[in-house]
N, C-alpha and C. Protein backbone atom coordinates (compact mmCIF):
# COMPACT_ATOMS: atom_id res chain seq x y z
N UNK A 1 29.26 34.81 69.41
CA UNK A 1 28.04 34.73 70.18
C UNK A 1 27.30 36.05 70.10
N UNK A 2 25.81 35.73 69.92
CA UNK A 2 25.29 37.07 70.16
C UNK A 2 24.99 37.49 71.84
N UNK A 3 25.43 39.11 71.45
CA UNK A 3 25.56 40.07 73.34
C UNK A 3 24.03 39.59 73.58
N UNK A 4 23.82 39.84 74.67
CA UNK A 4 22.34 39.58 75.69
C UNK A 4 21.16 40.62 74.56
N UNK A 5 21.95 41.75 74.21
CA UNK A 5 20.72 42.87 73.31
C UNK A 5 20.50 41.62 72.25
N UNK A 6 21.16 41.15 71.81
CA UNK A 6 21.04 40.82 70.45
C UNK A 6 20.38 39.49 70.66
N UNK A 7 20.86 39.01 71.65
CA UNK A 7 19.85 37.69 71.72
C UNK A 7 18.08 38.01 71.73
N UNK A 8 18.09 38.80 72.34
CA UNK A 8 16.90 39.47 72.87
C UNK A 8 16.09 39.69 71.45
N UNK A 9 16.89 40.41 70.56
CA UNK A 9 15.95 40.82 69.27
C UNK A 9 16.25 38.99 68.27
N UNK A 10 16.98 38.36 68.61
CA UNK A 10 16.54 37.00 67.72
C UNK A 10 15.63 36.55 68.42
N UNK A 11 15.64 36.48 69.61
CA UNK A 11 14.04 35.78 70.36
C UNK A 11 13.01 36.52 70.27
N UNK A 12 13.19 37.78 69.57
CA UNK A 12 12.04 37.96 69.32
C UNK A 12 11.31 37.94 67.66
N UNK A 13 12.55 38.41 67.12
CA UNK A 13 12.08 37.62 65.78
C UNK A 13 11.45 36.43 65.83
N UNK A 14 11.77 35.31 66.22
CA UNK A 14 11.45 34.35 66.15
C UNK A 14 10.51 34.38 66.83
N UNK A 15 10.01 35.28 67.84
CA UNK A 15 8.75 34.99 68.45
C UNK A 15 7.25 35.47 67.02
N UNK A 16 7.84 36.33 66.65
CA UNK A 16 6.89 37.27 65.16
C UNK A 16 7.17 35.36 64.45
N UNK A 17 7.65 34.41 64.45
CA UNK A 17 7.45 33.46 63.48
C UNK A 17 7.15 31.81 63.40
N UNK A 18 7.47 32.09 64.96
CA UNK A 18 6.16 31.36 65.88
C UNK A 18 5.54 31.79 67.16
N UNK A 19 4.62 32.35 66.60
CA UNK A 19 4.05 33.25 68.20
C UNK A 19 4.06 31.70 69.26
N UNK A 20 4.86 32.47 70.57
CA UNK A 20 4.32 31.83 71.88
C UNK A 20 5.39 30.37 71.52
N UNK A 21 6.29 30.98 70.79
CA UNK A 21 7.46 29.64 70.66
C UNK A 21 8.47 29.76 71.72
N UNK A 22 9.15 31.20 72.29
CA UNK A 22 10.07 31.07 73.43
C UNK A 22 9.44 31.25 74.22
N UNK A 23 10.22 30.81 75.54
CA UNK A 23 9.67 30.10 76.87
C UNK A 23 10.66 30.92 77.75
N UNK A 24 11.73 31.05 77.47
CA UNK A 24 12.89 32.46 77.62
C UNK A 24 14.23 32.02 77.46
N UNK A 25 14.78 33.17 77.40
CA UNK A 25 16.28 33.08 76.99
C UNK A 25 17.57 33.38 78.09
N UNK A 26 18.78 33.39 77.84
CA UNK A 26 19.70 33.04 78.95
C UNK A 26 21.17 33.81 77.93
N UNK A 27 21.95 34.69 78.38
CA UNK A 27 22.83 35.25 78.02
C UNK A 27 23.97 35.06 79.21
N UNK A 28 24.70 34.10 79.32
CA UNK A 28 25.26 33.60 80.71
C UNK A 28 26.89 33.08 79.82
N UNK A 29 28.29 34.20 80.78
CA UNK A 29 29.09 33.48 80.51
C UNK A 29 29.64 33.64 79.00
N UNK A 30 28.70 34.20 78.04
CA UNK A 30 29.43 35.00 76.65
C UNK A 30 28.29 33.24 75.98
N UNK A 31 28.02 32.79 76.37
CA UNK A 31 26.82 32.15 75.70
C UNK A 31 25.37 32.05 75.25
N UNK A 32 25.01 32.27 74.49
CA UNK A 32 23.51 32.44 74.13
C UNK A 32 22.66 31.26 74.09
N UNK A 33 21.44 31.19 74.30
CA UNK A 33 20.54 30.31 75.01
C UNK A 33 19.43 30.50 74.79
N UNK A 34 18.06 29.86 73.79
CA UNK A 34 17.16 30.18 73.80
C UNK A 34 16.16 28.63 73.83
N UNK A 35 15.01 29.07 74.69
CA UNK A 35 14.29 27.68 75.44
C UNK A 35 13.36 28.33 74.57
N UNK A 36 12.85 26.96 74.06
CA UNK A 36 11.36 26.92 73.24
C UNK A 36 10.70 25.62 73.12
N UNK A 37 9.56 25.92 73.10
CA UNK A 37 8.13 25.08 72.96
C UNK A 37 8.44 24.00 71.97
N UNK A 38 8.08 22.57 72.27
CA UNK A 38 8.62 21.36 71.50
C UNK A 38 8.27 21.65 70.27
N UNK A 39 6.89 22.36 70.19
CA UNK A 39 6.09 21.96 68.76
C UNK A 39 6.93 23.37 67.68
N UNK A 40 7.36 23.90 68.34
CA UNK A 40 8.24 25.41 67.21
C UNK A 40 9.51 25.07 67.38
N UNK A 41 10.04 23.74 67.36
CA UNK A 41 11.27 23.12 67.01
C UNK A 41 10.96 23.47 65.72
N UNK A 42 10.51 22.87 64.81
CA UNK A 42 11.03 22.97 63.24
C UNK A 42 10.87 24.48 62.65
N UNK A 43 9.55 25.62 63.06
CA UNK A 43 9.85 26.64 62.17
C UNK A 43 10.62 27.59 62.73
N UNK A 44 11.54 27.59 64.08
CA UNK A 44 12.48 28.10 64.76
C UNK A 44 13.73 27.75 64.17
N UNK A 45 13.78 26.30 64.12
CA UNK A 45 15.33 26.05 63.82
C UNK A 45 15.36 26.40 62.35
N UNK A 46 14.38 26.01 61.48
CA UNK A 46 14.24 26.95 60.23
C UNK A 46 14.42 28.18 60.00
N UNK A 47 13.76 28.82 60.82
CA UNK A 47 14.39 30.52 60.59
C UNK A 47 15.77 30.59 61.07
N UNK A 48 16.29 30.31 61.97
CA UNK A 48 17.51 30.33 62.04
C UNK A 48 18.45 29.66 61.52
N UNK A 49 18.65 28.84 60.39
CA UNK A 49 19.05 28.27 59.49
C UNK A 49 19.39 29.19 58.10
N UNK A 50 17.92 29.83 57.95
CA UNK A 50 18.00 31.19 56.82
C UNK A 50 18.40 31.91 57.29
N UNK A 51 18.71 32.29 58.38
CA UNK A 51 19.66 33.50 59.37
C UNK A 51 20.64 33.12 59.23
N UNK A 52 21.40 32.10 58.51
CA UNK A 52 22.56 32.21 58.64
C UNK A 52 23.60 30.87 59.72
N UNK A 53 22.49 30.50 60.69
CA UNK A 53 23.06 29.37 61.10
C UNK A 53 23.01 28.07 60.79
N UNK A 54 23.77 28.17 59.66
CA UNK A 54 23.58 26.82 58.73
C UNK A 54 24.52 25.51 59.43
N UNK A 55 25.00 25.54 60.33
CA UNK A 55 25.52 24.43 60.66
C UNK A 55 25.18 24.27 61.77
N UNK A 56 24.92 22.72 62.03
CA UNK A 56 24.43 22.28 63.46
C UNK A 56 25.43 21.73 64.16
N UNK A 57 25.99 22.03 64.58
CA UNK A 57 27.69 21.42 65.59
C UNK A 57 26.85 20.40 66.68
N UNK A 58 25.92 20.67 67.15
CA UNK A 58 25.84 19.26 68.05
C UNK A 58 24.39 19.37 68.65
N UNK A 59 23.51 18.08 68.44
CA UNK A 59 22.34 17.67 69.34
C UNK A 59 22.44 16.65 69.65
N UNK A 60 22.30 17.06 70.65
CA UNK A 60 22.24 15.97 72.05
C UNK A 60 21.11 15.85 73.20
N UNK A 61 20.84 15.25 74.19
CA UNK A 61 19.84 14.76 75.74
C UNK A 61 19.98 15.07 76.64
N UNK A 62 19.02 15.51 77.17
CA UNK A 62 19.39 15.41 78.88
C UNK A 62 18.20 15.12 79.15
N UNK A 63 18.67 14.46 80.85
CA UNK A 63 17.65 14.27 81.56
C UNK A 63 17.28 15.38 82.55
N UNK A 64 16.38 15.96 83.19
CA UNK A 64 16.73 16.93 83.94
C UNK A 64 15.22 16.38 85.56
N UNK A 65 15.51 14.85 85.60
CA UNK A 65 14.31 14.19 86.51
C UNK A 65 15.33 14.81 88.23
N UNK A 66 14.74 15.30 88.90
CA UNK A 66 13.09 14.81 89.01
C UNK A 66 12.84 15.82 88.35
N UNK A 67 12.64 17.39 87.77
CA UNK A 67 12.25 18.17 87.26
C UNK A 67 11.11 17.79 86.33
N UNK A 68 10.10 18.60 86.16
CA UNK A 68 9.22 18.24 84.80
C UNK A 68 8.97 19.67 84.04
N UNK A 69 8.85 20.03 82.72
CA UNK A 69 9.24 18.41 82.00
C UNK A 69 10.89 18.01 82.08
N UNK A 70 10.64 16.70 82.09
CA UNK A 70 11.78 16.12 82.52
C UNK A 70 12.96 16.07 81.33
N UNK A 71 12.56 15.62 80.18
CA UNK A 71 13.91 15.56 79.02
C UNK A 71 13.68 16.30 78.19
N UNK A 72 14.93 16.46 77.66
CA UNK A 72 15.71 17.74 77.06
C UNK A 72 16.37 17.73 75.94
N UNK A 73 16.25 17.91 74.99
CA UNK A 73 16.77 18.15 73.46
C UNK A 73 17.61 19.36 73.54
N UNK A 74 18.68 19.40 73.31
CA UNK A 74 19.59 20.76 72.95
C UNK A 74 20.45 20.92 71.42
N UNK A 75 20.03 22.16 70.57
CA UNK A 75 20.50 22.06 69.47
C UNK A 75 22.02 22.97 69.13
N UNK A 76 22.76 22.99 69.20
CA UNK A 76 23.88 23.85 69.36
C UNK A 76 24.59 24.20 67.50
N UNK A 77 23.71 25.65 67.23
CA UNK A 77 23.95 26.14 65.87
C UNK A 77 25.26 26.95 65.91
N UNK A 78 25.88 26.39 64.34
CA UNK A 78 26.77 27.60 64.47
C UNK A 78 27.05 28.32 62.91
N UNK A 79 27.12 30.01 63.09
CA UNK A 79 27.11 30.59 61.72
C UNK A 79 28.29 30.94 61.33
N UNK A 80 28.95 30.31 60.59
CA UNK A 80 30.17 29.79 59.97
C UNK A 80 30.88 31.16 59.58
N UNK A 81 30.14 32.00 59.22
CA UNK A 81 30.70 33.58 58.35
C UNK A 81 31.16 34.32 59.85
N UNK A 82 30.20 34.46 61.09
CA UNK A 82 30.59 35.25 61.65
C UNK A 82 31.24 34.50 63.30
N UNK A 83 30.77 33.14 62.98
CA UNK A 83 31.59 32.41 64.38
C UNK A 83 30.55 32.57 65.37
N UNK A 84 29.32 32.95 64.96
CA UNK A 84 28.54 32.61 66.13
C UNK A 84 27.59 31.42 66.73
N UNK A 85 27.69 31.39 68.14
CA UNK A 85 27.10 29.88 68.22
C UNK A 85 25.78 30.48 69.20
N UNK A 86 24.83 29.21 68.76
CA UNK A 86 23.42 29.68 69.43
C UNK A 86 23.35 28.48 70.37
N UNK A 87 22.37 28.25 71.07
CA UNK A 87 21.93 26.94 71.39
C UNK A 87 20.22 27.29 71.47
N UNK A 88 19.75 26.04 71.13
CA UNK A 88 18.23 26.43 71.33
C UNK A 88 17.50 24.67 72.18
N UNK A 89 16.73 24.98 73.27
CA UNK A 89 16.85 24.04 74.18
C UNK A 89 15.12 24.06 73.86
N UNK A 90 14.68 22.58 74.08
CA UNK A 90 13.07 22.46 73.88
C UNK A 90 13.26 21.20 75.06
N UNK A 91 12.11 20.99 75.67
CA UNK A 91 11.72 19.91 76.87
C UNK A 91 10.50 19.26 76.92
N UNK A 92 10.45 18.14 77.12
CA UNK A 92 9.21 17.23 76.60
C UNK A 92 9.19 16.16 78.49
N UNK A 93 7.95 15.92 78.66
CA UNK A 93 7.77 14.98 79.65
C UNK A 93 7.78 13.12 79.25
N UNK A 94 8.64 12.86 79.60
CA UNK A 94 8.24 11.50 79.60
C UNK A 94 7.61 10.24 79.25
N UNK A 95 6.05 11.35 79.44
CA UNK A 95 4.58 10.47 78.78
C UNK A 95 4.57 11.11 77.25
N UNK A 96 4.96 11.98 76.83
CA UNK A 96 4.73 12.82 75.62
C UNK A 96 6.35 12.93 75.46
N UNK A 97 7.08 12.50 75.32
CA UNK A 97 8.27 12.79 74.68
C UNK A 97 8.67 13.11 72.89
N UNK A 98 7.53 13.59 72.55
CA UNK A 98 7.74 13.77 70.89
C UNK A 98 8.44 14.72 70.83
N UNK A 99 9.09 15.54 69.59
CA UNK A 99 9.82 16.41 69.10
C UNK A 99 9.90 16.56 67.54
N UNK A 100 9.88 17.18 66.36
CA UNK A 100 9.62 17.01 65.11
C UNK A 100 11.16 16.96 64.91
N UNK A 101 11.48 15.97 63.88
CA UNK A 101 12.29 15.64 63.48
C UNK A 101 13.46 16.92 62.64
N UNK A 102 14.69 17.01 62.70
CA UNK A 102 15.13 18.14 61.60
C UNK A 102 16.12 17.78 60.64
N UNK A 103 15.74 16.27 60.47
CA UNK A 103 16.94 15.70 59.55
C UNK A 103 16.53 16.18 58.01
N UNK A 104 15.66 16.85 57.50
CA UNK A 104 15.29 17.77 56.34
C UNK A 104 16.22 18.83 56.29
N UNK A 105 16.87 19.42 58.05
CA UNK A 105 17.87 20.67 57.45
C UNK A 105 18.96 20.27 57.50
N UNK A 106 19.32 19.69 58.27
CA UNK A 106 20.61 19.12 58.62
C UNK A 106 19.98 17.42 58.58
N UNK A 107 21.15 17.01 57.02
CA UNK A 107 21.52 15.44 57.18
C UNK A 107 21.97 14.56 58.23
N UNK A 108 23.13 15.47 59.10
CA UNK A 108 23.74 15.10 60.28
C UNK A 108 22.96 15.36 61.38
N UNK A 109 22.29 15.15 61.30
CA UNK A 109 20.92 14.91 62.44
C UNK A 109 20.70 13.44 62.70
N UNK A 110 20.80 12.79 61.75
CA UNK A 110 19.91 11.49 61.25
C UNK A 110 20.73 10.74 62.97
N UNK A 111 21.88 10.50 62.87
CA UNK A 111 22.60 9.62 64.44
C UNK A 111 22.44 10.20 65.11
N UNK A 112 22.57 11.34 65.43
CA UNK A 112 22.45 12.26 66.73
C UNK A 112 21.29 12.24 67.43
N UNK A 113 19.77 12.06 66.52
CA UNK A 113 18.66 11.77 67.04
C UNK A 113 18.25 10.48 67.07
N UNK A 114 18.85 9.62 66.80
CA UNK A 114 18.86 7.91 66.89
C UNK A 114 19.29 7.75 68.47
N UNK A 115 20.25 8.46 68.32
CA UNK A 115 20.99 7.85 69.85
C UNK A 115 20.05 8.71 71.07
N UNK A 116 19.86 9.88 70.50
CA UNK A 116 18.72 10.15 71.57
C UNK A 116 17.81 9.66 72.16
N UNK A 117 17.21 9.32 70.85
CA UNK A 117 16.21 8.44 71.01
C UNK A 117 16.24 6.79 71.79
N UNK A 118 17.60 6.46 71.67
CA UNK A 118 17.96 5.00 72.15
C UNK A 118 18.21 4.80 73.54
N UNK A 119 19.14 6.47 73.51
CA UNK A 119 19.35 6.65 75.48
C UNK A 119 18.42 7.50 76.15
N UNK A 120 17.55 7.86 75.64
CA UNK A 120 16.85 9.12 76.39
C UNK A 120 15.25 8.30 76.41
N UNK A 121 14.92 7.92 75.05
CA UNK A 121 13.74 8.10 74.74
C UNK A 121 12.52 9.18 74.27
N UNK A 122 13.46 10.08 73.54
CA UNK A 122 12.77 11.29 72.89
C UNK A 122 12.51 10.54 71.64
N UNK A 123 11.28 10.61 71.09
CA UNK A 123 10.88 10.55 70.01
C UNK A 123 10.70 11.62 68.92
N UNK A 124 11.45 11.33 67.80
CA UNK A 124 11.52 12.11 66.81
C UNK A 124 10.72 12.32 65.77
N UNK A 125 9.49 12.66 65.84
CA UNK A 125 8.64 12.49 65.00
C UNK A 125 9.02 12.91 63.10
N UNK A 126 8.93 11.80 62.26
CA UNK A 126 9.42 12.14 61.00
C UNK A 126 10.27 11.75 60.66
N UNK A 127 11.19 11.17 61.62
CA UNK A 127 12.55 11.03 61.27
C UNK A 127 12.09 9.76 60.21
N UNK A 128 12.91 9.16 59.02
CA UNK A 128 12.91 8.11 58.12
C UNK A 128 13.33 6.71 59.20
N UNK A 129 14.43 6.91 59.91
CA UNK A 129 14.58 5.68 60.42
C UNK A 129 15.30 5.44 61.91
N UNK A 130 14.20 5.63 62.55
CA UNK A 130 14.24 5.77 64.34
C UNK A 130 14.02 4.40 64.29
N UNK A 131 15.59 3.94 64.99
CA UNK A 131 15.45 2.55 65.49
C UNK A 131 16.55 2.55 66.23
N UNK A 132 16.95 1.80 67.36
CA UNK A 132 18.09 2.20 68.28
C UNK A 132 19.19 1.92 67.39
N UNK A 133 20.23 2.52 68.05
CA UNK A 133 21.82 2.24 67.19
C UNK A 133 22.43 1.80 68.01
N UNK A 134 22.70 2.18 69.31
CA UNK A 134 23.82 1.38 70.55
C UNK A 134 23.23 0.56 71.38
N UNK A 135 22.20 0.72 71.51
CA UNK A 135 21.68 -0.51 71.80
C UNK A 135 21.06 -1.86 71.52
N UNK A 136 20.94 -3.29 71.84
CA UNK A 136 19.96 -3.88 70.83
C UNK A 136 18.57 -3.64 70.75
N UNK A 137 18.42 -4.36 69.80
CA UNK A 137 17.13 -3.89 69.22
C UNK A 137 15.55 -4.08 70.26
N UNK A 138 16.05 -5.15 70.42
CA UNK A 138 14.87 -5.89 72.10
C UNK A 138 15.26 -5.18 73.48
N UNK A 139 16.13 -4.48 73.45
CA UNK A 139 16.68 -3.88 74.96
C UNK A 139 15.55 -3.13 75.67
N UNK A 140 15.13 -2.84 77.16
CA UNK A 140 14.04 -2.04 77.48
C UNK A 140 14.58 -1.07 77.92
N UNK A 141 14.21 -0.22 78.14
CA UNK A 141 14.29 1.05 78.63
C UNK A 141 15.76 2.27 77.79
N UNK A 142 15.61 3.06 78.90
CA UNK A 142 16.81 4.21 78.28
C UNK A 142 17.88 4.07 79.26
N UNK A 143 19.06 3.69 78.66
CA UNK A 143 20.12 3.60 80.11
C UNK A 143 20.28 5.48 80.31
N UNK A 144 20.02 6.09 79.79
CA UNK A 144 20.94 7.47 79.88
C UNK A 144 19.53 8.10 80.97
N UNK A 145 18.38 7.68 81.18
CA UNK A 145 17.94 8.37 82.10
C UNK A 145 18.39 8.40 83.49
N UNK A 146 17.86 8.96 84.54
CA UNK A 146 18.53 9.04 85.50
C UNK A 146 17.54 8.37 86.35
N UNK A 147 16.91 7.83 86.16
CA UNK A 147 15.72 6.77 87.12
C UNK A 147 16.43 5.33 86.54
N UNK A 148 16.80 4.82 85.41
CA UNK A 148 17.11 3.55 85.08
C UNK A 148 18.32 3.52 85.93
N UNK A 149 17.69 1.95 86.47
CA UNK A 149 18.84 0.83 87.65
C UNK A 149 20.10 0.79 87.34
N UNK A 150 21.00 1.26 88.12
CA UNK A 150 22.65 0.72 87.75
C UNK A 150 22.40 -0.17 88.30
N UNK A 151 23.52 -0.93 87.92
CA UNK A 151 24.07 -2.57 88.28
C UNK A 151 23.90 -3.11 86.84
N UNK A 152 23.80 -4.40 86.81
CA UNK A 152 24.25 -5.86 85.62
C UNK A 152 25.08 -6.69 86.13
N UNK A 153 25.90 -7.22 85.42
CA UNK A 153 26.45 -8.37 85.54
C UNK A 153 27.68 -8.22 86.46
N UNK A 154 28.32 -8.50 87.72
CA UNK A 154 29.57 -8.81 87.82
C UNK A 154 31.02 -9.05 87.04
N UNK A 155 31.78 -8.30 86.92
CA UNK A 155 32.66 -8.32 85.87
C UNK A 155 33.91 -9.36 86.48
N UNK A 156 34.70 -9.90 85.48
CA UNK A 156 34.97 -11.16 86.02
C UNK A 156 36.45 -10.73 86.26
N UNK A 157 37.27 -10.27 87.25
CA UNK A 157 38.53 -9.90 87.51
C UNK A 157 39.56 -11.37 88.15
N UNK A 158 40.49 -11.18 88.40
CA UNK A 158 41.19 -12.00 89.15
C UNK A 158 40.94 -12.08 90.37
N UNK A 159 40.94 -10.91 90.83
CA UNK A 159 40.59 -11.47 92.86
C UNK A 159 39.46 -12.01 92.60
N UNK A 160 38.22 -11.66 91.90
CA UNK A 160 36.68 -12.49 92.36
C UNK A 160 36.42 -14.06 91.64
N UNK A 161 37.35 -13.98 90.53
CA UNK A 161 37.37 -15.49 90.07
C UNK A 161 36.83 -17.13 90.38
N UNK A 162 37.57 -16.65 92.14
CA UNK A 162 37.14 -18.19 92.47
C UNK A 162 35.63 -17.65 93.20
N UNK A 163 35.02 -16.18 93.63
CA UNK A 163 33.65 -16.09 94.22
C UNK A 163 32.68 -16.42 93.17
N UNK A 164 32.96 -16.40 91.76
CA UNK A 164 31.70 -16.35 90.75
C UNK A 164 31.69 -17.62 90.12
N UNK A 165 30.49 -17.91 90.74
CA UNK A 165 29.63 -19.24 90.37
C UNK A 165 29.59 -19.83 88.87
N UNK A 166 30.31 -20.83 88.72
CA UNK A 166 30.22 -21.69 87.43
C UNK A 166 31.39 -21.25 86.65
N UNK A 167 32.72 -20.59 87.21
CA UNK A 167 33.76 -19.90 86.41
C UNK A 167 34.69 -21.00 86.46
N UNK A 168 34.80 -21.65 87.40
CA UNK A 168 35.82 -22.46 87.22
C UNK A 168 35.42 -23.98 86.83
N UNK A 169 34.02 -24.43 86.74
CA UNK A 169 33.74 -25.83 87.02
C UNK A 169 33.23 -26.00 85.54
């Protein structure tokens, strides 16, 4: 991981390569953390790719409602030579949930932003083929937000057997 100094001078490199791309950074716990602007997703995670963090260990969602903006893309890099891991966090509202796609740097992007897209509803702009994966295809909404209804169907156990209508007849 890079120390808090060192985070400090990659956020700012990267600020010289997208001006007005970080939003700020977080050195918490021996972890590094840098929040940026949806639209300097791609020439951020690009420079840091030629820096050396050529592998993407994990992107994933969050919801962070009621907060706005509410959802959350997190990219968790790691540079294989020296063992360091980054994370770089971007946040989109709801009504505008776009994000540019990064399955150009990393292949292993392609599911990771499917399913985002399926439970969250972040849209990946670019991606070749955004279409849900765990869910069906007609399904509405995002189960992984935190406003979508729990409940469904009654699950059919032994004690409730004889309460659920049309099980036995």
């Amino acid at each position: 991981m890079p120390d808090a100094t060192g985070l400090e001078l990659i956020a700012a490199d990267l600020g010289k390569t997208a001006p007005g791309s970080v939003v700020r950074t977080l050195h918490d716990r021996g972890r590094a953390e840098i929040e940026i602007t949806p639209a300097a997703v791609r020439p951020v995670l690009g420079e840091l790719k030629n820096r050396g963090y050529s592998f993407l260990a994990s992107l994933h969602g969050l919801d962070y409602w009621p907060d706005e903006p509410r959802l959350g893309v997190v990219y968790e890099l790691l540079d294989m030579k020296t063992a360091d891991r980054i994370s770089i966090k971007t946040r989109v509202t709801a009504e505008n949930p776009n994000v540019a796609t990064v399955i150009d740097l990393w292949s292993g992007a392609d599911h990771p932003e499917r399913e985002v897209f399926d439970m969250l509803g972040v849209v990946f702009e670019g991606h070749p083929d955004l279409r849900r994966i765990l869910m069906p295809e007609d399904y509405e909404g995002h189960p992984q937000r935190r406003d979508f209804p729990i409940g469904g169907e009654e699950v059919l156990f032994t004690y409730n057997e004889k309460s659920m209508p049309g099980w036995t007849e």
